[in-house]
N, C-alpha and C. Protein backbone atom coordinates (compact mmCIF):
# COMPACT_ATOMS: atom_id res chain seq x y z
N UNK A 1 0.83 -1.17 0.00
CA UNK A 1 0.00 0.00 0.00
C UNK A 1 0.89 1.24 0.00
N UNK A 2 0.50 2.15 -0.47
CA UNK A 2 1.04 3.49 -0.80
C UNK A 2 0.07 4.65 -0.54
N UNK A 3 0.88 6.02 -0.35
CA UNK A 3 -0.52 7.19 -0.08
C UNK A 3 0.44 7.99 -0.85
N UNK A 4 -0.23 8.57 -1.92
CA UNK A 4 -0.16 10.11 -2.46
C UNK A 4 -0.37 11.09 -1.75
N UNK A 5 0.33 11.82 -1.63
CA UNK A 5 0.60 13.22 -1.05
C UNK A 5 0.29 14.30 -1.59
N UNK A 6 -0.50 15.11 -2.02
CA UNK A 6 -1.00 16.36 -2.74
C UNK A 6 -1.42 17.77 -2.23
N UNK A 7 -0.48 18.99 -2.93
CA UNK A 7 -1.03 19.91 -1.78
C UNK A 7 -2.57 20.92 -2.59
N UNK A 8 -2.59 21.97 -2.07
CA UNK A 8 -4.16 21.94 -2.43
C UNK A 8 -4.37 22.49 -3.74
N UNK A 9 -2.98 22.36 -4.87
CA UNK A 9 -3.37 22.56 -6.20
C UNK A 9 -3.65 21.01 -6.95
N UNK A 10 -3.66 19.83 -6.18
CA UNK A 10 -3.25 18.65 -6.66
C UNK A 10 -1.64 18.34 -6.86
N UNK A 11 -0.94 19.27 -6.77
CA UNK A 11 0.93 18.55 -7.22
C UNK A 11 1.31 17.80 -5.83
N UNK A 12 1.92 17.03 -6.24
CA UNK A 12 2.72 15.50 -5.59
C UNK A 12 3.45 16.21 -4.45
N UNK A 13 3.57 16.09 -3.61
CA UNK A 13 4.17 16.43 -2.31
C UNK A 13 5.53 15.51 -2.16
N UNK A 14 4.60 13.71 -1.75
CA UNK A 14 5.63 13.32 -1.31
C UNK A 14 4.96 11.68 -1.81
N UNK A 15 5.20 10.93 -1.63
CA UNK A 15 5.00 9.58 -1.47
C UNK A 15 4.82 8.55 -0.42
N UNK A 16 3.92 8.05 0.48
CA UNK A 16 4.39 7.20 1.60
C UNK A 16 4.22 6.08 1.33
N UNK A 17 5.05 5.03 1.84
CA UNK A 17 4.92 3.61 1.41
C UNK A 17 5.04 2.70 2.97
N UNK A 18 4.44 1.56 2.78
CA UNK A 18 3.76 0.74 4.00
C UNK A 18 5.23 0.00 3.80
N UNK A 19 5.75 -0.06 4.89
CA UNK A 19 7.12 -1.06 4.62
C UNK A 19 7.05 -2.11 5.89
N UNK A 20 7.37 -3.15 5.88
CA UNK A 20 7.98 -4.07 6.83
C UNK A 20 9.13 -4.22 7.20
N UNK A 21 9.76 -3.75 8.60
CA UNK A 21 10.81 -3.78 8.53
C UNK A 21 11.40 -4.30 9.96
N UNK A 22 12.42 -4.99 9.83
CA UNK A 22 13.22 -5.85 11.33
C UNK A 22 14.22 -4.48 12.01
N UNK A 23 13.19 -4.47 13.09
CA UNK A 23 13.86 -3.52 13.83
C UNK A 23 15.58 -4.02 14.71
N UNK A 24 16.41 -3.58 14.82
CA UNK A 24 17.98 -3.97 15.56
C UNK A 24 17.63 -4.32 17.17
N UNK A 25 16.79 -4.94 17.70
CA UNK A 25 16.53 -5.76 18.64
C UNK A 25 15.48 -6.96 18.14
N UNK A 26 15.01 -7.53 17.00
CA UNK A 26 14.71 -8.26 16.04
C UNK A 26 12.98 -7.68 15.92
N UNK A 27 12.46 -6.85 16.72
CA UNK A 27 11.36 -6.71 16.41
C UNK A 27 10.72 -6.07 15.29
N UNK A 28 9.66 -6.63 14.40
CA UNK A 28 9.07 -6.57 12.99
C UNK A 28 8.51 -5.58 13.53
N UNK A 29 8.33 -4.59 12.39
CA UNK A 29 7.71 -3.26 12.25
C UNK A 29 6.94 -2.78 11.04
N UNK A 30 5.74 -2.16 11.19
CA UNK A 30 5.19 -1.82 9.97
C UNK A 30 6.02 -0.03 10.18
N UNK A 31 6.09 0.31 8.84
CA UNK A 31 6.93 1.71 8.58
C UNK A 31 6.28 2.50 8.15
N UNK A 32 6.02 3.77 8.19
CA UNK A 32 5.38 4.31 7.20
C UNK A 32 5.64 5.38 6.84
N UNK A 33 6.59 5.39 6.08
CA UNK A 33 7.87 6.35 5.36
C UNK A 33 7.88 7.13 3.94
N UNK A 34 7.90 8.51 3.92
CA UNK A 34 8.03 8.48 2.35
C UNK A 34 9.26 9.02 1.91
N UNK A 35 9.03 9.04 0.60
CA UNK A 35 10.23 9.59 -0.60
C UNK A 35 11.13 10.26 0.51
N UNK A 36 10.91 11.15 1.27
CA UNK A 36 12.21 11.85 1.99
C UNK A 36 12.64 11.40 3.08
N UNK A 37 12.41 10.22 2.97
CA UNK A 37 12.77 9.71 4.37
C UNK A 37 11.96 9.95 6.08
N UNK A 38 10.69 10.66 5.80
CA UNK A 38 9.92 11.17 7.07
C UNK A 38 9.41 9.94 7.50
N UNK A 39 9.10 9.83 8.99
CA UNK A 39 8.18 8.36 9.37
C UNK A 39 6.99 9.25 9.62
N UNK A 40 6.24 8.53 9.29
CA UNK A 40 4.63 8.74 9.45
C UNK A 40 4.00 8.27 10.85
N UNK A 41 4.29 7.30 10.82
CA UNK A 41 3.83 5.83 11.60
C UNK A 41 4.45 4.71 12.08
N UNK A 42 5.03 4.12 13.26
CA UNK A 42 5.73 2.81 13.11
C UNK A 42 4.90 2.21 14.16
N UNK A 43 4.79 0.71 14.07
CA UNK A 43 4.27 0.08 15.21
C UNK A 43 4.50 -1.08 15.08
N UNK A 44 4.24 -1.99 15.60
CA UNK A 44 4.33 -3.21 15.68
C UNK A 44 3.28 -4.18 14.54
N UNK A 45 4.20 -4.99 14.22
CA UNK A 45 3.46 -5.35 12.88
C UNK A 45 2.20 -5.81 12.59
N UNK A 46 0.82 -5.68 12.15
CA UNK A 46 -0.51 -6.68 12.05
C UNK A 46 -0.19 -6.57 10.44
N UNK A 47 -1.57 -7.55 10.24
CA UNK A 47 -1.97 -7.14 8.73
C UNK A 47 -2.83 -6.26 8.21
N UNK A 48 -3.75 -5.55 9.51
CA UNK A 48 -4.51 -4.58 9.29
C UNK A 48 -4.17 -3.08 9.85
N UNK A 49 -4.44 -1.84 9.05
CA UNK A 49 -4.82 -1.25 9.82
C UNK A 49 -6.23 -0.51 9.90
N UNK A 50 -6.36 0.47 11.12
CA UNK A 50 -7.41 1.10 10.89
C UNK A 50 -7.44 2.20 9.89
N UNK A 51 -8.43 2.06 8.69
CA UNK A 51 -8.02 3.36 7.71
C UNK A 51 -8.16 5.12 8.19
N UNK A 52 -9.38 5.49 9.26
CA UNK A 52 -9.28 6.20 9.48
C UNK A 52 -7.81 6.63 10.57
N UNK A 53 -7.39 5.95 11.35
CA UNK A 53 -6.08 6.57 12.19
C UNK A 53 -5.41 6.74 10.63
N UNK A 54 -4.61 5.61 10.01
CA UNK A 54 -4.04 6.01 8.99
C UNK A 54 -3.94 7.68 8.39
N UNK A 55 -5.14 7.50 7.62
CA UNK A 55 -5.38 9.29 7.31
C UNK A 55 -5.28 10.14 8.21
N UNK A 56 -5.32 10.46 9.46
CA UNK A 56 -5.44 11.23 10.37
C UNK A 56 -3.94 11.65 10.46
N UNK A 57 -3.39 10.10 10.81
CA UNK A 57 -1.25 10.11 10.84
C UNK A 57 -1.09 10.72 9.55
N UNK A 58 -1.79 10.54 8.65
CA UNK A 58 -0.60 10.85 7.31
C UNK A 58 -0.86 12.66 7.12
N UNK A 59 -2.14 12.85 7.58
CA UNK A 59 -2.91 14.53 7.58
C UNK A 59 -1.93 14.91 8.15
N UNK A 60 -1.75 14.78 9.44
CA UNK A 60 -1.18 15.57 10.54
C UNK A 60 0.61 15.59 10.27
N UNK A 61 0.85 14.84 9.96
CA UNK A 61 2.71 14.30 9.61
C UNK A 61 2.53 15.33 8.61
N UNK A 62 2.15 15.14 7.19
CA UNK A 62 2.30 16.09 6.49
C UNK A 62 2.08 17.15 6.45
N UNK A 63 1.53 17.69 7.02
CA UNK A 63 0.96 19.18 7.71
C UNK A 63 2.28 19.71 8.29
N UNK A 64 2.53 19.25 9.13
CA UNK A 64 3.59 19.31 9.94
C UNK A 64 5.28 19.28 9.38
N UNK A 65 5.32 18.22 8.21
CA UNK A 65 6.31 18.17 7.91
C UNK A 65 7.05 18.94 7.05
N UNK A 66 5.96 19.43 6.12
CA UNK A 66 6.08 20.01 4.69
C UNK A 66 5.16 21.53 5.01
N UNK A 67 4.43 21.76 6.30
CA UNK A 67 4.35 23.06 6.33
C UNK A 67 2.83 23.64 5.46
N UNK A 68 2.35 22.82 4.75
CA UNK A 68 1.10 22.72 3.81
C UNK A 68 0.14 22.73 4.65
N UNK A 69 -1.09 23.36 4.51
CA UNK A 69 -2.74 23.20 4.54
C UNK A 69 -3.27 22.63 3.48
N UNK A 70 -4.46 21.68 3.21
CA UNK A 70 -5.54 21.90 2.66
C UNK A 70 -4.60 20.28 2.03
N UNK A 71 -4.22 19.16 2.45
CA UNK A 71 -3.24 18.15 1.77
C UNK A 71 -4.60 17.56 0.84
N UNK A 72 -4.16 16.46 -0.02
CA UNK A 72 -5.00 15.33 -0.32
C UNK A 72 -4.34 13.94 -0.08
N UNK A 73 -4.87 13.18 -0.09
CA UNK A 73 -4.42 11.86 0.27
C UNK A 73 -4.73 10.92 -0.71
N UNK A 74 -4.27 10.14 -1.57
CA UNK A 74 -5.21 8.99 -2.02
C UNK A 74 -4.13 7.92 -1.52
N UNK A 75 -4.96 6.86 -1.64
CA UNK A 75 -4.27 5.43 -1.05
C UNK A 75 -4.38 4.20 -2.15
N UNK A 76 -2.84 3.72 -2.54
CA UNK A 76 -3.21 3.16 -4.03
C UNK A 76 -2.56 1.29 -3.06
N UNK A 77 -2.42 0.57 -4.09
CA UNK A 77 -2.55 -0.77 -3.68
C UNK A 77 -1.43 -0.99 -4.18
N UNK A 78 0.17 -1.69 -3.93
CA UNK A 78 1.09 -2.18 -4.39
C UNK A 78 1.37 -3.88 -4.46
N UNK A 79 1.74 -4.31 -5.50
CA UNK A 79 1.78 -6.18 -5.54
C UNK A 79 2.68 -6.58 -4.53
């Protein structure tokens, strides 16, 4: 899974991508990182999440990160 980042003309902000990753005390982690390296989100790994927290983390991170009002979000599906 992936989220588009858009600020309020529609242009691309940033990219976030759902990663799995082995944390250096062996614990699995879901990531949720984009193109510049920002974390969104980390927690402990399921296969679900809740979609609304999701959007809320990715609103507020990007708001915050990049300094933007008014973001868009879409959420696309990766193989």
């Amino acid at each position: 899974m992936y989220a588009t980042i858009t600020d309020s003309n529609g242009n691309i902000v940033t990219i976030v991508n759902w990663k799995v990753v082995t944390h250096e005390n062996g614990q699995i982690l879901d990531r949720f990182i984009d193109s510049n390296g920002n974390i969104y989100l980390e927690r402990p790994q399921k296969e679900v999440i809740d979609g609304i927290e999701l959007i809320n983390k990715l609103r507020i991170k990007a708001e915050s990160f990049y300094q933007i009002q008014g973001i868009g979000i879409s959420i696309g599906r990766t193989e």
